[in-house]
Protein backbone atom coordinates (compact mmCIF):
# COMPACT_ATOMS: atom_id res chain seq x y z
CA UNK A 1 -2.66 14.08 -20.20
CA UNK A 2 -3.57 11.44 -17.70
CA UNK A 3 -4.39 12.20 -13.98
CA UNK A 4 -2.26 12.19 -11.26
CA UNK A 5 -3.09 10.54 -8.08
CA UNK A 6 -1.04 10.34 -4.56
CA UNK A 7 0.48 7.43 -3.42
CA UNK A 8 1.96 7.23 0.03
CA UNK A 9 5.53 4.74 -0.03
CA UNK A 10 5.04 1.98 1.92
CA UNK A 11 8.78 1.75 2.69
CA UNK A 12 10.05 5.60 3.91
CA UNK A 13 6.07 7.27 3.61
CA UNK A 14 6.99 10.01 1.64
CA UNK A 15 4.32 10.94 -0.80
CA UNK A 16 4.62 10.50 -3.98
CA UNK A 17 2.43 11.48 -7.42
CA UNK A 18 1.97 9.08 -9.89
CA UNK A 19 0.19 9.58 -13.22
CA UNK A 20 -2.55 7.25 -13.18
CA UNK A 21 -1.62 5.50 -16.46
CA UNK A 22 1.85 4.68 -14.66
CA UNK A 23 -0.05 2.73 -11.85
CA UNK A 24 0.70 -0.31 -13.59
CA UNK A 25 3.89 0.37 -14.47
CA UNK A 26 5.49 -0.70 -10.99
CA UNK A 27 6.33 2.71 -10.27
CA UNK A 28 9.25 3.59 -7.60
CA UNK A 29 8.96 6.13 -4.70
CA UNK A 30 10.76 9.47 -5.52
CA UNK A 31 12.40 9.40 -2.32
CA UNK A 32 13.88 6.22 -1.68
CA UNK A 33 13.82 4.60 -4.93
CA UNK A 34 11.60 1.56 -3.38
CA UNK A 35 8.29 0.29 -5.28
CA UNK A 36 5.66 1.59 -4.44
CA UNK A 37 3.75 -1.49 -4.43
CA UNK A 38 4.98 -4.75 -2.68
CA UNK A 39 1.77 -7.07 -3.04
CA UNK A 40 2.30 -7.68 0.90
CA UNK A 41 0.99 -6.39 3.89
CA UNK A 42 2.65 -3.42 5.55
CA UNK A 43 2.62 -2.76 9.60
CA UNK A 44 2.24 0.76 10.16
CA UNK A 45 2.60 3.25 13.55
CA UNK A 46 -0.23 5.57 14.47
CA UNK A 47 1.23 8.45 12.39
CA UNK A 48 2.39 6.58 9.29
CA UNK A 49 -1.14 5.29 9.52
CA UNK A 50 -2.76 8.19 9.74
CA UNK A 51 -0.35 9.75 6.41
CA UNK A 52 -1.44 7.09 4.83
CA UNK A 53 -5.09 7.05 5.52
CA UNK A 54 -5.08 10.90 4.35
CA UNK A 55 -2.55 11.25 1.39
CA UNK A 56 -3.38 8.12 -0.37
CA UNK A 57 -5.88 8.42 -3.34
CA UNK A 58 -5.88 4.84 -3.84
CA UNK A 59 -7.99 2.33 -1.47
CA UNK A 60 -6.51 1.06 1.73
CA UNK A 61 -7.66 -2.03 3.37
CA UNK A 62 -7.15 -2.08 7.12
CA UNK A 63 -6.86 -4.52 9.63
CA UNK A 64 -6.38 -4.13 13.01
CA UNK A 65 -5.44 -6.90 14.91
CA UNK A 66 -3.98 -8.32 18.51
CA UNK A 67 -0.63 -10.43 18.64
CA UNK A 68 -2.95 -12.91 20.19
CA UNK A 69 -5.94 -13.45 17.63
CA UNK A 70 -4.81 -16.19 15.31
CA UNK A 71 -7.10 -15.62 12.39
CA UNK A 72 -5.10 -12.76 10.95
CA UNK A 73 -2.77 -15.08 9.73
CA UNK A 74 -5.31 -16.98 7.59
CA UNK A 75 -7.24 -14.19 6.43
CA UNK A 76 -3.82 -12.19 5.02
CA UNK A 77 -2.78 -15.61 2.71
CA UNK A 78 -6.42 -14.78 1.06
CA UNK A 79 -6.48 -11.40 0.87
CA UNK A 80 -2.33 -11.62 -0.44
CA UNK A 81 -3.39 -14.01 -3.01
CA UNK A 82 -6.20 -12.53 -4.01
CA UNK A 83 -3.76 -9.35 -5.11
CA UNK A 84 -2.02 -11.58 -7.16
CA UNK A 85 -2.10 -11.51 -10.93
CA UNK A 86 -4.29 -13.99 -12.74
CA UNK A 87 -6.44 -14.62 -9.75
């Protein structure tokens, strides 16, 4: 029997567990039926954050950033395409 890990949904942050041979799989949240894996950035709230910080058993990159700084734009179209498959 394979492991189960917690994921925390990006879409309604309920948290979910997912056997860790289904990772690939393109599993959907329990809760709202959403994937649990876009491929795309997601803006979270202080306590969404913070959920997500300590439920997930997966990595989380993190980037804080101001409205104003413009490299954040940049830097997400390398670390989104660096996600994708094949690269």
């Amino acid at each position: 029997m394979s492991e189960s890990l917690h994921i925390v949904c990006p879409h309604c942050h309920t948290t979910n567990r997912v056997r860790a041979d289904q990772l690939a799989s393109a599993p959907d949240c329990g809760q709202c039926k959403q994937p649990l894996f876009t491929g795309k950035p997601v803006d979270l709230a202080e306590a969404a954050f913070d959920k997500h910080l300590q439920r997930n058993q997966i990595p989380l990159l993190v980037d804080f950033w101001a409205p104003w700084c413009g490299a954040r734009a940049a830097r997400w179209r390398v670390v989104w395409c660096c996600t994708l498959p094949g690269t």
